[in-house]
Protein backbone atom coordinates (compact mmCIF):
# COMPACT_ATOMS: atom_id res chain seq x y z
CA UNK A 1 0.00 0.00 0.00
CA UNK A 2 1.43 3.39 -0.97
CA UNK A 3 2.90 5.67 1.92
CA UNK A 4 -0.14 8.54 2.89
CA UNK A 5 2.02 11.65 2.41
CA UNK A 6 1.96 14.47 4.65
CA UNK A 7 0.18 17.43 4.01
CA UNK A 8 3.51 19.45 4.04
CA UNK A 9 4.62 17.07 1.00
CA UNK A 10 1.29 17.59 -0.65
CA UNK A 11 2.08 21.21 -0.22
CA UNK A 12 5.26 21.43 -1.44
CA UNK A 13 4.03 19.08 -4.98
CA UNK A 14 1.31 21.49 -5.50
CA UNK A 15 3.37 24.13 -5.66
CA UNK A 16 5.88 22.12 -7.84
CA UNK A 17 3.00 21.23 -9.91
CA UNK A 18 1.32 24.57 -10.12
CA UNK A 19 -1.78 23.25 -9.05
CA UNK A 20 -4.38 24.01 -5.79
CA UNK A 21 -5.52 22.19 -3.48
CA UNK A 22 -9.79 21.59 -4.80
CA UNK A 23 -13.20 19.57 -3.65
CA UNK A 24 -13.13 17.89 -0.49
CA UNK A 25 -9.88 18.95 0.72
CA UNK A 26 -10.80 22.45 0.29
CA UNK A 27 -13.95 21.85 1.60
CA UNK A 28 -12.50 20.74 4.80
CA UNK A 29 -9.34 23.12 5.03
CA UNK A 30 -12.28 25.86 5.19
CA UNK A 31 -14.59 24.13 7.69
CA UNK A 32 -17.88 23.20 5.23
CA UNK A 33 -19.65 20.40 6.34
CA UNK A 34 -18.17 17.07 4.31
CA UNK A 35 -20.24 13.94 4.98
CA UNK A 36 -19.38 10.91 7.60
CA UNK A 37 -17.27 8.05 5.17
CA UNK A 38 -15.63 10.24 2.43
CA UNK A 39 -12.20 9.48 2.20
CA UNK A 40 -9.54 11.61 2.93
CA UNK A 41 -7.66 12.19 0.06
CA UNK A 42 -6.04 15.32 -1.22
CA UNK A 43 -7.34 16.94 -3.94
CA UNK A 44 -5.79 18.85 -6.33
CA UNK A 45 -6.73 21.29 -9.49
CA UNK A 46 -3.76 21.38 -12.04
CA UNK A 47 -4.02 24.17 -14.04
CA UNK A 48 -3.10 24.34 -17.83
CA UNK A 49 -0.03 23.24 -18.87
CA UNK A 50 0.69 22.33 -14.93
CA UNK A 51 2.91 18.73 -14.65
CA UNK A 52 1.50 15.72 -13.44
CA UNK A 53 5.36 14.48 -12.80
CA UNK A 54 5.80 13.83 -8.81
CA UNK A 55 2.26 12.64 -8.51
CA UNK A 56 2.07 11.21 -5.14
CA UNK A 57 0.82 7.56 -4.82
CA UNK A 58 -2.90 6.84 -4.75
CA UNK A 59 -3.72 9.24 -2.44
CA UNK A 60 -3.65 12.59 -4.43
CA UNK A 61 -6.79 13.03 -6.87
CA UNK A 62 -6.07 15.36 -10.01
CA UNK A 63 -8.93 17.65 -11.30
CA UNK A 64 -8.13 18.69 -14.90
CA UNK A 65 -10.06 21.72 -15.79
CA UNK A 66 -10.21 24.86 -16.63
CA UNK A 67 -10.51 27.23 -13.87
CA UNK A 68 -12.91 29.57 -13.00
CA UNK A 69 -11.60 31.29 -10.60
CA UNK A 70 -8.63 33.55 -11.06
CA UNK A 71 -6.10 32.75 -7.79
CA UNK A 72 -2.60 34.51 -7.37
CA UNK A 73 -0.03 32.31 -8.63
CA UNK A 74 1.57 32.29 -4.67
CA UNK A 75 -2.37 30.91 -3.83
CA UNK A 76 -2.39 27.26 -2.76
CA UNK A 77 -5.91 27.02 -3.17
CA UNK A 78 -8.08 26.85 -5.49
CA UNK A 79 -10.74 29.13 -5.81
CA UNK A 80 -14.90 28.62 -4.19
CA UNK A 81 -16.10 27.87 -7.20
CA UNK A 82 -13.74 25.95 -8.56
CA UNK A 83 -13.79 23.30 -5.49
CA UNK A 84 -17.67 23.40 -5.70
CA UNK A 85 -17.41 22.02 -9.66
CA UNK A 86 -15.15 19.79 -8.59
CA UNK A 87 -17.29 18.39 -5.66
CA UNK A 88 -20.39 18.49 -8.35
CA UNK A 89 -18.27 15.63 -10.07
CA UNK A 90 -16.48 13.36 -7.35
CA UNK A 91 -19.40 13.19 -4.80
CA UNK A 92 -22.34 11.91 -5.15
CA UNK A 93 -25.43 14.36 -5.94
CA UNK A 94 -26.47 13.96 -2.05
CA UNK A 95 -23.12 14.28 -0.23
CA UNK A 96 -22.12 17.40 -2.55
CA UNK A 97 -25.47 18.86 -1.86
CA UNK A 98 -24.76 18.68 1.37
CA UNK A 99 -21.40 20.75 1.12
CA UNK A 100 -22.43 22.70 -1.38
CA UNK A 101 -25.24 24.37 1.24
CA UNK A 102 -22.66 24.68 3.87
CA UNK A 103 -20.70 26.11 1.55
CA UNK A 104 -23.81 28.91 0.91
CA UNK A 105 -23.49 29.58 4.33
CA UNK A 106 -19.92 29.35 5.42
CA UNK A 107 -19.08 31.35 2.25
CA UNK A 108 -21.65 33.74 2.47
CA UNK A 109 -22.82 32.64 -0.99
CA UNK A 110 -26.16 32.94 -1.85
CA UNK A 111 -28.12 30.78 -4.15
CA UNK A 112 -28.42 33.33 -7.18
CA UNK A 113 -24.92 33.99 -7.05
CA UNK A 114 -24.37 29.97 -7.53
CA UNK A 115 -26.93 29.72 -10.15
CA UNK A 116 -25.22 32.46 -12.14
CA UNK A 117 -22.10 31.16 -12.29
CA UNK A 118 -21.11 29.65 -15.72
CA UNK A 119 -20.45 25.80 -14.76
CA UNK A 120 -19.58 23.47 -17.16
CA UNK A 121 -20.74 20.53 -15.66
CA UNK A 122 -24.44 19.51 -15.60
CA UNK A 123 -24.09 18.09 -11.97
CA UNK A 124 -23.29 21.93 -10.63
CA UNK A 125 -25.65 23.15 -12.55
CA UNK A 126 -28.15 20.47 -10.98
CA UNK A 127 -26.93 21.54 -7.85
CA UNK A 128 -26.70 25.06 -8.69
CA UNK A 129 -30.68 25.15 -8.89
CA UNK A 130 -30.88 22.69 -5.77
CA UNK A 131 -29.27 24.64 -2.60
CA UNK A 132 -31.69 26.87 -0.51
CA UNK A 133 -28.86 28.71 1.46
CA UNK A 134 -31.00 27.87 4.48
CA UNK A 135 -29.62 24.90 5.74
CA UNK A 136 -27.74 25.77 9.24
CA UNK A 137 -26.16 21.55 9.07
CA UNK A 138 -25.47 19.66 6.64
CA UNK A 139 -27.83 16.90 8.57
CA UNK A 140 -31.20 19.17 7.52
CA UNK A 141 -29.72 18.88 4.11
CA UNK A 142 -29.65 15.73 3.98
CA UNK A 143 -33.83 15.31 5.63
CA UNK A 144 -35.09 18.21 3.55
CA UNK A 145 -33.22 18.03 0.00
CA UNK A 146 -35.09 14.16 -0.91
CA UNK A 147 -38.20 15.82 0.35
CA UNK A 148 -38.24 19.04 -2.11
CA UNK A 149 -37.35 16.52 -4.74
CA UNK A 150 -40.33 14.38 -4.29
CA UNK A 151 -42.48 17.83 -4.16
CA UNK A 152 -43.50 18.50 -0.45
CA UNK A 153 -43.27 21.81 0.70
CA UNK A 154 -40.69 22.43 3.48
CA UNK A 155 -40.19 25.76 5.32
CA UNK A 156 -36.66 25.57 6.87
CA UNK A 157 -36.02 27.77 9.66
CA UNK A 158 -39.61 28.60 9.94
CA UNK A 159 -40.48 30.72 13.05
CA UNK A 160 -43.06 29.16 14.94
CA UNK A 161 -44.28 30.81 18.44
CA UNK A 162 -41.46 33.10 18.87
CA UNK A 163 -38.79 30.60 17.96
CA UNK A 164 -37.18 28.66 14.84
CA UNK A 165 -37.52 24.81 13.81
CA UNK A 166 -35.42 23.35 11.74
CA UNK A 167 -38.48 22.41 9.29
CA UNK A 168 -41.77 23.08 8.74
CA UNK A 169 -43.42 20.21 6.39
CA UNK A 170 -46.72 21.02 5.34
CA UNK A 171 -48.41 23.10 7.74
CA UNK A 172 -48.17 20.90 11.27
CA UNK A 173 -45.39 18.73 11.29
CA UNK A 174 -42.30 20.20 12.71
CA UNK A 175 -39.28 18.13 12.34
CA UNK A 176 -35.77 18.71 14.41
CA UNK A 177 -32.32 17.72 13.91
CA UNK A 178 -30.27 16.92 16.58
CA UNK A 179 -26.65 18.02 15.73
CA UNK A 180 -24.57 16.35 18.21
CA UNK A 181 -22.22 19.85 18.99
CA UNK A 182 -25.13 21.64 19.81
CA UNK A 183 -27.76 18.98 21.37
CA UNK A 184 -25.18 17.29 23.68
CA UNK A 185 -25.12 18.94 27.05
CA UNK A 186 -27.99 18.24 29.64
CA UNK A 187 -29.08 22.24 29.56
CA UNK A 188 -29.93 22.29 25.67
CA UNK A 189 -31.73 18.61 25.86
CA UNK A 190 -34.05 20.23 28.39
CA UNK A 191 -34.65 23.05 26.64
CA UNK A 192 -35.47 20.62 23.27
CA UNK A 193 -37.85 18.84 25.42
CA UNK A 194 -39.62 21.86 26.64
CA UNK A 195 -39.89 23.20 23.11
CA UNK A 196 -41.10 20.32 21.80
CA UNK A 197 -44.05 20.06 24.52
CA UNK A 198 -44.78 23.74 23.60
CA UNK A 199 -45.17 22.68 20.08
CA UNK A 200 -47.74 20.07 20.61
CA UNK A 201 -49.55 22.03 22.69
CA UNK A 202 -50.24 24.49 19.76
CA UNK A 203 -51.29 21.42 17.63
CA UNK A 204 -47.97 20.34 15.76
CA UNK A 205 -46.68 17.20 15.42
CA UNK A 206 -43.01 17.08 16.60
CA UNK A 207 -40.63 14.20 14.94
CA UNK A 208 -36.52 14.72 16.20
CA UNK A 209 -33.62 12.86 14.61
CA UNK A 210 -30.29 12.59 16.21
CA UNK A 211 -27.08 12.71 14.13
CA UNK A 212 -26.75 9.10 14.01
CA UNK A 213 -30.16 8.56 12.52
CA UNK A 214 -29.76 11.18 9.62
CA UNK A 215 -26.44 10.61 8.80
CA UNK A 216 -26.29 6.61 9.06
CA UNK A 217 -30.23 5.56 8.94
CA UNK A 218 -31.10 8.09 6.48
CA UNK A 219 -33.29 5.40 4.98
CA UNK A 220 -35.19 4.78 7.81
CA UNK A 221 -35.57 8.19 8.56
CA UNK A 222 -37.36 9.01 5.11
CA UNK A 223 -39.91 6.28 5.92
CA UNK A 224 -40.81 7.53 8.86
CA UNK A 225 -41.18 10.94 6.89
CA UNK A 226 -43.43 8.96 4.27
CA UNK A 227 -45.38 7.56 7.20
CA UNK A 228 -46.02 11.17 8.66
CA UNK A 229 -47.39 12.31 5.40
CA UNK A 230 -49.41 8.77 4.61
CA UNK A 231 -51.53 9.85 8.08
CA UNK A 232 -51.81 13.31 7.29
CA UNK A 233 -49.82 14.86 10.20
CA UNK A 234 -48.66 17.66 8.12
CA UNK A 235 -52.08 18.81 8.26
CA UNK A 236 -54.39 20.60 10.41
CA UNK A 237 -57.31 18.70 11.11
């Protein structure tokens, strides 16, 4: 098995190369959201008439495009845009819609701006039209995107009672993510709990997924979604 090089020696080949570092590893030098399982490779955009000489064992993918992003030739990344093409192409459409819309927010990018950049791929463009900028984890992503795409109305964020829910399906059925940074201590379950009871009080029905159910029971987690919506809970009686 090839030696995993260190990211100083990825570095230093980039630079040798005149490429950027692109996609995932990008995505994770700036602190988007990148999916449980993808594998850590390093990712790199050569640039036109860069040298592919000193590639680095199997664990250095090579994106040969043409930028759209103009970088300083010191710059050892590559730029937004660039990365989010390049994630359109090696991820699958889920995971890269789910960095791609923490991307939107990390970046500050909103979802015209995507959609009016020139991409050359039909993947980004797919994606392009798919992001809300409203996701605040890549875990609602992941609940809310298959929904849209089967055509039920979610309201992300939605303010209900003097305070946000994650999503609004419908108009009664509230659903929460639990993202384990922010759910974990004993102070902020309580206040879930209390939130939720407040909730069903007004009428809603409340479902809550942990992190562990959305990111590694996602399918089980859509059919309890699809059994929601079979008994009508998304609407008022």
């Amino acid at each position: 098995m090839p030696r995993r090089p260190a990211p100083s020696e990825v570095a230093d080949w980039v630079d040798a190369a005149g490429g950027r570092l692109t996609c995932v590893s990008l995505a994770r030098r700036r602190g988007w959201w990148v999916p449980d399982g993808i594998r850590e490779r390093h990712h790199v955009h050569l640039l036109p008439r860069a040298s592919s000489s000193g590639l680095i064992g199997a664990d250095v993918s090579a994106h040969w495009t043409r930028a759209l992003c103009p970088v300083a030739r010191s710059d050892l990344e590559a730029g937004i845009e660039d990365a989010l093409g390049h994630i359109a192409q090696c991820l699958s459409r889920d995971e890269a819609l789910v960095v791609w819309e923490s991307a939107s927010r990390a970046e500050a990018l909103a979802p015209e701006a995507l959609r009016a950049v020139p991409w050359t791929s039909i993947a980004a463009r797919e994606l392009a039209s798919a992001v809300t900028g409203l996701s605040d984890s890549g875990l609602e992503t992941l609940i809310f995107a298959p929904l849209r795409e089967r055509g039920v109305a979610v309201v992300q964020q939605a303010r209900i009672a003097g305070q946000f829910v994650d999503g609004l399906i419908g108009e009664a059925l509230v659903v929460q993510v639990d993202g384990f940074a922010f759910h974990s201590s004993s102070a902020q379950r309580t206040a879930d709990v209390a939130h939720d009871a407040d909730l069903r009080l007004r009428g809603y029905t409340v479902l809550r997924f942990t992190y562990r159910q959305v990111v590694h029971e996602r399918a089980a987690v859509q059919r309890t979604l699809q059994r929601a919506l079979a008994q009508r809970l998304h609407l008022w009686p």
